[in-house]
C-alpha atoms as a PDB file:
ATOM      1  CA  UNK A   1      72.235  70.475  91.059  1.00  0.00           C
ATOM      2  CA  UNK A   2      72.192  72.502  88.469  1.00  0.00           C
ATOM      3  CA  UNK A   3      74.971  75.719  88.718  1.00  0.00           C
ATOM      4  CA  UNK A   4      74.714  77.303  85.163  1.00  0.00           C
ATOM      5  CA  UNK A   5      74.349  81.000  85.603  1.00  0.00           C
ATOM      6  CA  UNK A   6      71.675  82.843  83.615  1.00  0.00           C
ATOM      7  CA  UNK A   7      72.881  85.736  81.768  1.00  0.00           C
ATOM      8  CA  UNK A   8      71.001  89.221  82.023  1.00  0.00           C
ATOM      9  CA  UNK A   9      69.297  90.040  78.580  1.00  0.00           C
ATOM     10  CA  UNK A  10      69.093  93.734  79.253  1.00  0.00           C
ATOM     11  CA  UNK A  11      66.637  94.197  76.216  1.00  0.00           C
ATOM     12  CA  UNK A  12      64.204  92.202  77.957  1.00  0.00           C
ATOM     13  CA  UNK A  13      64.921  93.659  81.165  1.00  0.00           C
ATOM     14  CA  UNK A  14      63.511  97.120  79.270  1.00  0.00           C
ATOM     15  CA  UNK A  15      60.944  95.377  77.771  1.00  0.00           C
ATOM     16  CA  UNK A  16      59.368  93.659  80.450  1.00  0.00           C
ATOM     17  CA  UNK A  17      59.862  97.201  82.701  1.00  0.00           C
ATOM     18  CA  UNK A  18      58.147  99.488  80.096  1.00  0.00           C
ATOM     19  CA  UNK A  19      60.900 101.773  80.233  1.00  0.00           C
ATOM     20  CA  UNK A  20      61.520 104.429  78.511  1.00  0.00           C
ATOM     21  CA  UNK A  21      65.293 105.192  77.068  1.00  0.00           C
ATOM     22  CA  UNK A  22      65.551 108.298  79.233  1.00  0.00           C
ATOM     23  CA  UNK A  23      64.377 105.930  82.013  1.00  0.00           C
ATOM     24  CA  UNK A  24      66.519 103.093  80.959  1.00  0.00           C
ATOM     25  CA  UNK A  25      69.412 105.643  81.055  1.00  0.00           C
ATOM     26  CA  UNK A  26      68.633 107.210  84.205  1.00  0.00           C
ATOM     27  CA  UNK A  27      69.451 103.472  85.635  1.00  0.00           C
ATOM     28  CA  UNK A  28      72.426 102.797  84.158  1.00  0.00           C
ATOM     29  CA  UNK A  29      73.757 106.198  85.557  1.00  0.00           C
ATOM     30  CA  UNK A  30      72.570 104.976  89.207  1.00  0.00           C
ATOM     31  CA  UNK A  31      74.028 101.602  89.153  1.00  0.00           C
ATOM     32  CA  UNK A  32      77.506 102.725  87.775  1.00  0.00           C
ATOM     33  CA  UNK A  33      77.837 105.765  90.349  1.00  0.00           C
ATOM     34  CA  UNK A  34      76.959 103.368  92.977  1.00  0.00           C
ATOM     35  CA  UNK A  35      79.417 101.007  91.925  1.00  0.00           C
ATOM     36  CA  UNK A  36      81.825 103.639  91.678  1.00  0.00           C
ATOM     37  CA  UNK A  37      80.915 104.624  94.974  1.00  0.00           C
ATOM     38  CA  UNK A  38      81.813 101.158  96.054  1.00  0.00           C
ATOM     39  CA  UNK A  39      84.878 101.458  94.798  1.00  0.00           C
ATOM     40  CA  UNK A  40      86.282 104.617  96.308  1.00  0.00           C
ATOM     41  CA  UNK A  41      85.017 103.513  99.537  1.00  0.00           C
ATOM     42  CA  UNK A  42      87.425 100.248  98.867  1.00  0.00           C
ATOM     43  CA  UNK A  43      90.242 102.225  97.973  1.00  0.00           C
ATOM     44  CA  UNK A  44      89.953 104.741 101.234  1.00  0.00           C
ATOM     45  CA  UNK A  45      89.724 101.766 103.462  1.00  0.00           C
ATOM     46  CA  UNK A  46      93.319 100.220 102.214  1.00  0.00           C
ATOM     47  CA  UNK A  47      94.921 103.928 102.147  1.00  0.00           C
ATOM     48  CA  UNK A  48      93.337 104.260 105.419  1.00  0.00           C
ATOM     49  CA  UNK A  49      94.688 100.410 106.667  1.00  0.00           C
ATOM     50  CA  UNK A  50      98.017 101.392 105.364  1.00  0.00           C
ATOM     51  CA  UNK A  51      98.486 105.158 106.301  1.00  0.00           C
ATOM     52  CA  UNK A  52      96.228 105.892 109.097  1.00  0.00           C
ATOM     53  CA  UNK A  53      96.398 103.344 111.622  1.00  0.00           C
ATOM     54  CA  UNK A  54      98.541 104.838 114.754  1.00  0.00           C
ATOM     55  CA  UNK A  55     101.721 103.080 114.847  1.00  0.00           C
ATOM     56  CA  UNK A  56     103.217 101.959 118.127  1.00  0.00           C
ATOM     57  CA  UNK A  57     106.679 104.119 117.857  1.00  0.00           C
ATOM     58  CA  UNK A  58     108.649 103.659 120.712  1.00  0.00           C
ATOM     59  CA  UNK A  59     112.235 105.402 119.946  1.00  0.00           C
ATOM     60  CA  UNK A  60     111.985 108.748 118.149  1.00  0.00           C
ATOM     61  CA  UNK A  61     114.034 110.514 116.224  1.00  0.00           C
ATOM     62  CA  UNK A  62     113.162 114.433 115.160  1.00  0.00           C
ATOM     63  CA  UNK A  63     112.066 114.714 111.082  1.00  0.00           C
ATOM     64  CA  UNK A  64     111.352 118.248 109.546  1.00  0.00           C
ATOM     65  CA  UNK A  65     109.260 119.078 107.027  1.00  0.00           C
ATOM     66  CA  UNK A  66     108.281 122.233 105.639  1.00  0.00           C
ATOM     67  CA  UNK A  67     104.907 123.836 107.014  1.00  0.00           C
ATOM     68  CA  UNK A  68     103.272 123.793 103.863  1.00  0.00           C
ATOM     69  CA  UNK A  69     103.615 119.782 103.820  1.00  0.00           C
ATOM     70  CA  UNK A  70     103.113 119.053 107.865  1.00  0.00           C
ATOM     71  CA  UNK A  71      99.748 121.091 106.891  1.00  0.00           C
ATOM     72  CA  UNK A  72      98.567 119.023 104.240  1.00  0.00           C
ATOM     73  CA  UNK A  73      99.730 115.752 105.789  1.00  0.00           C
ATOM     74  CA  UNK A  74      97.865 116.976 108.757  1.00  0.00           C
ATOM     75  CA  UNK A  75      94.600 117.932 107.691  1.00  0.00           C
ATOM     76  CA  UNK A  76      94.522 114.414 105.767  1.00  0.00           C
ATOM     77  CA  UNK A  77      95.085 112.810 109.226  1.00  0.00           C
ATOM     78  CA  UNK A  78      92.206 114.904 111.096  1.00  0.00           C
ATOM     79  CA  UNK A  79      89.681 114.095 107.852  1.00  0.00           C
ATOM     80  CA  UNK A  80      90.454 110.837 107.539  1.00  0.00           C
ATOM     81  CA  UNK A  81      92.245 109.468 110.167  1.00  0.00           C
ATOM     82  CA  UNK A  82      91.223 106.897 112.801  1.00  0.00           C
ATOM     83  CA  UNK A  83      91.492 107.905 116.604  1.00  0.00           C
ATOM     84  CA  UNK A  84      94.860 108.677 117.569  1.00  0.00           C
ATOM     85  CA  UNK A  85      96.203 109.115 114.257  1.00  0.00           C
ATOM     86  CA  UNK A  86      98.651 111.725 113.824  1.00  0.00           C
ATOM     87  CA  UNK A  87     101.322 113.234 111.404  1.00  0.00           C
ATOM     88  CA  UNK A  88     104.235 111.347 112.356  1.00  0.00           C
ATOM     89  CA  UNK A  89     102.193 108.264 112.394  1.00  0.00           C
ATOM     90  CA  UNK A  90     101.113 109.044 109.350  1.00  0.00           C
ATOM     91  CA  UNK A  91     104.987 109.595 108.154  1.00  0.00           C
ATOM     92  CA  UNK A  92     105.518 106.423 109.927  1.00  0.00           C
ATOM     93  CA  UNK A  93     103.549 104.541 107.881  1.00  0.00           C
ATOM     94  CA  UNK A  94     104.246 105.979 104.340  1.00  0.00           C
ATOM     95  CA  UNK A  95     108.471 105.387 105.180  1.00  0.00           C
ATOM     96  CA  UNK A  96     107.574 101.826 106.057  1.00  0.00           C
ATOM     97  CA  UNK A  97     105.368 100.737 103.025  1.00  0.00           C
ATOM     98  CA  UNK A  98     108.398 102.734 100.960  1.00  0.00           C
ATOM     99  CA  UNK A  99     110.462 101.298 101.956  1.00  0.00           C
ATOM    100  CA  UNK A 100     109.243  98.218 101.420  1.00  0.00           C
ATOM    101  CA  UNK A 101     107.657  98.515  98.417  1.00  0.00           C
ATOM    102  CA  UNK A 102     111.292  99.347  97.086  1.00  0.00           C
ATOM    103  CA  UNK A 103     113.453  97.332  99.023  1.00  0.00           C
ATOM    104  CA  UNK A 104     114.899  94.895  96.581  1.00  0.00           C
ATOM    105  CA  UNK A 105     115.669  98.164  94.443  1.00  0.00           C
ATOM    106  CA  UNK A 106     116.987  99.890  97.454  1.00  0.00           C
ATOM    107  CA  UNK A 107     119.557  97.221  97.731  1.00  0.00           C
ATOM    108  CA  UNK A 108     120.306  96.868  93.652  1.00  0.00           C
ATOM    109  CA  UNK A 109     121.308 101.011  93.484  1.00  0.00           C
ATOM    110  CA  UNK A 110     123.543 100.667  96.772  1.00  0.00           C
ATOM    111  CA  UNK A 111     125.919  98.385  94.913  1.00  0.00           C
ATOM    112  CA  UNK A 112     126.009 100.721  91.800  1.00  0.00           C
END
Protein backbone atom coordinates (compact mmCIF):
# COMPACT_ATOMS: atom_id res chain seq x y z
CA UNK A 1 0.00 0.00 0.00
CA UNK A 2 1.44 2.75 -1.10
CA UNK A 3 1.15 6.06 1.56
CA UNK A 4 3.48 8.68 -0.13
CA UNK A 5 1.62 11.93 -0.25
CA UNK A 6 1.58 13.93 -3.49
CA UNK A 7 2.57 17.41 -3.13
CA UNK A 8 0.35 20.31 -4.70
CA UNK A 9 2.30 21.98 -7.67
CA UNK A 10 0.31 25.17 -7.54
CA UNK A 11 1.74 26.26 -11.03
CA UNK A 12 0.04 23.47 -12.54
CA UNK A 13 -2.92 23.86 -10.54
CA UNK A 14 -3.12 27.52 -12.57
CA UNK A 15 -2.23 26.03 -15.55
CA UNK A 16 -4.49 23.31 -15.88
CA UNK A 17 -7.48 25.93 -14.46
CA UNK A 18 -6.78 28.68 -17.08
CA UNK A 19 -6.65 31.16 -14.50
CA UNK A 20 -5.92 34.30 -14.62
CA UNK A 21 -3.49 36.03 -11.79
CA UNK A 22 -6.35 38.24 -10.62
CA UNK A 23 -8.30 34.93 -10.55
CA UNK A 24 -5.54 32.95 -9.07
CA UNK A 25 -5.42 35.70 -6.38
CA UNK A 26 -8.95 36.00 -5.76
CA UNK A 27 -8.48 32.16 -4.46
CA UNK A 28 -5.83 32.45 -2.37
CA UNK A 29 -7.72 35.34 -0.55
CA UNK A 30 -10.83 32.81 -0.12
CA UNK A 31 -8.99 29.89 1.15
CA UNK A 32 -6.87 31.90 3.75
CA UNK A 33 -10.02 33.92 5.15
CA UNK A 34 -11.71 30.68 5.43
CA UNK A 35 -9.00 29.18 7.20
CA UNK A 36 -8.81 32.06 9.31
CA UNK A 37 -12.31 31.75 9.87
CA UNK A 38 -11.61 28.29 11.10
CA UNK A 39 -9.46 29.42 13.36
CA UNK A 40 -11.33 32.06 15.30
CA UNK A 41 -14.16 29.77 15.49
CA UNK A 42 -11.46 27.30 17.36
CA UNK A 43 -10.32 29.84 19.57
CA UNK A 44 -14.10 31.06 20.69
CA UNK A 45 -15.00 27.51 21.38
CA UNK A 46 -11.97 27.00 24.12
CA UNK A 47 -12.64 30.70 25.58
CA UNK A 48 -16.14 29.69 25.51
CA UNK A 49 -15.27 25.88 27.22
CA UNK A 50 -13.22 27.71 29.71
CA UNK A 51 -15.20 30.97 30.56
CA UNK A 52 -18.71 30.40 29.68
CA UNK A 53 -19.86 27.21 30.87
CA UNK A 54 -22.21 27.86 34.13
CA UNK A 55 -20.40 26.64 37.05
CA UNK A 56 -22.18 24.72 39.76
CA UNK A 57 -21.38 27.31 42.82
CA UNK A 58 -22.86 26.21 45.79
CA UNK A 59 -21.44 28.60 48.75
CA UNK A 60 -21.23 32.28 47.81
CA UNK A 61 -19.44 34.87 48.89
CA UNK A 62 -20.31 38.75 47.69
CA UNK A 63 -17.39 40.22 45.00
CA UNK A 64 -17.65 43.92 43.74
CA UNK A 65 -16.65 45.23 40.80
CA UNK A 66 -17.00 48.50 39.37
CA UNK A 67 -20.07 49.05 36.89
CA UNK A 68 -18.03 49.83 34.09
CA UNK A 69 -16.40 46.16 34.34
CA UNK A 70 -19.75 44.05 35.56
CA UNK A 71 -20.99 45.80 32.12
CA UNK A 72 -18.46 44.59 29.92
CA UNK A 73 -18.12 41.19 31.59
CA UNK A 74 -21.81 41.07 31.14
CA UNK A 75 -22.53 41.85 27.74
CA UNK A 76 -19.66 39.21 26.83
CA UNK A 77 -21.78 36.64 28.77
CA UNK A 78 -25.25 37.55 26.95
CA UNK A 79 -23.20 37.52 23.30
CA UNK A 80 -21.45 34.70 23.84
CA UNK A 81 -22.48 32.80 26.55
CA UNK A 82 -24.17 29.38 26.69
CA UNK A 83 -27.64 29.09 28.53
CA UNK A 84 -27.42 29.97 32.00
CA UNK A 85 -24.26 31.67 31.84
CA UNK A 86 -23.88 34.60 33.92
CA UNK A 87 -21.33 37.20 35.35
CA UNK A 88 -20.31 35.53 38.38
CA UNK A 89 -20.03 32.36 36.51
CA UNK A 90 -18.16 33.95 34.26
CA UNK A 91 -15.83 35.41 37.29
CA UNK A 92 -15.97 31.94 38.48
CA UNK A 93 -14.33 30.59 35.82
CA UNK A 94 -11.58 33.21 34.99
CA UNK A 95 -10.42 32.98 39.18
CA UNK A 96 -10.22 29.24 38.69
CA UNK A 97 -8.13 28.93 35.41
CA UNK A 98 -5.92 31.91 37.32
CA UNK A 99 -5.43 30.53 39.60
CA UNK A 100 -4.34 27.67 38.24
CA UNK A 101 -2.53 28.72 35.55
CA UNK A 102 -0.28 30.46 38.31
CA UNK A 103 -0.34 28.25 41.06
CA UNK A 104 3.17 27.00 41.33
CA UNK A 105 4.10 30.87 41.17
CA UNK A 106 1.44 31.66 43.64
CA UNK A 107 3.18 29.44 46.07
CA UNK A 108 7.05 30.58 45.04
CA UNK A 109 6.08 34.64 45.93
CA UNK A 110 4.30 33.54 49.33
CA UNK A 111 7.63 32.38 50.69
CA UNK A 112 9.45 35.61 49.50
Amino acid sequence: MNTTKKEFDISKYIEQANLSPKQVSERIQKIAAKKATSKEQIALQKYQEMFLIPPKITDRKTVYLSCETRDKIDKIVRKLGMRGASVSGFIENMAKNHLKQYESKLSQWKKL
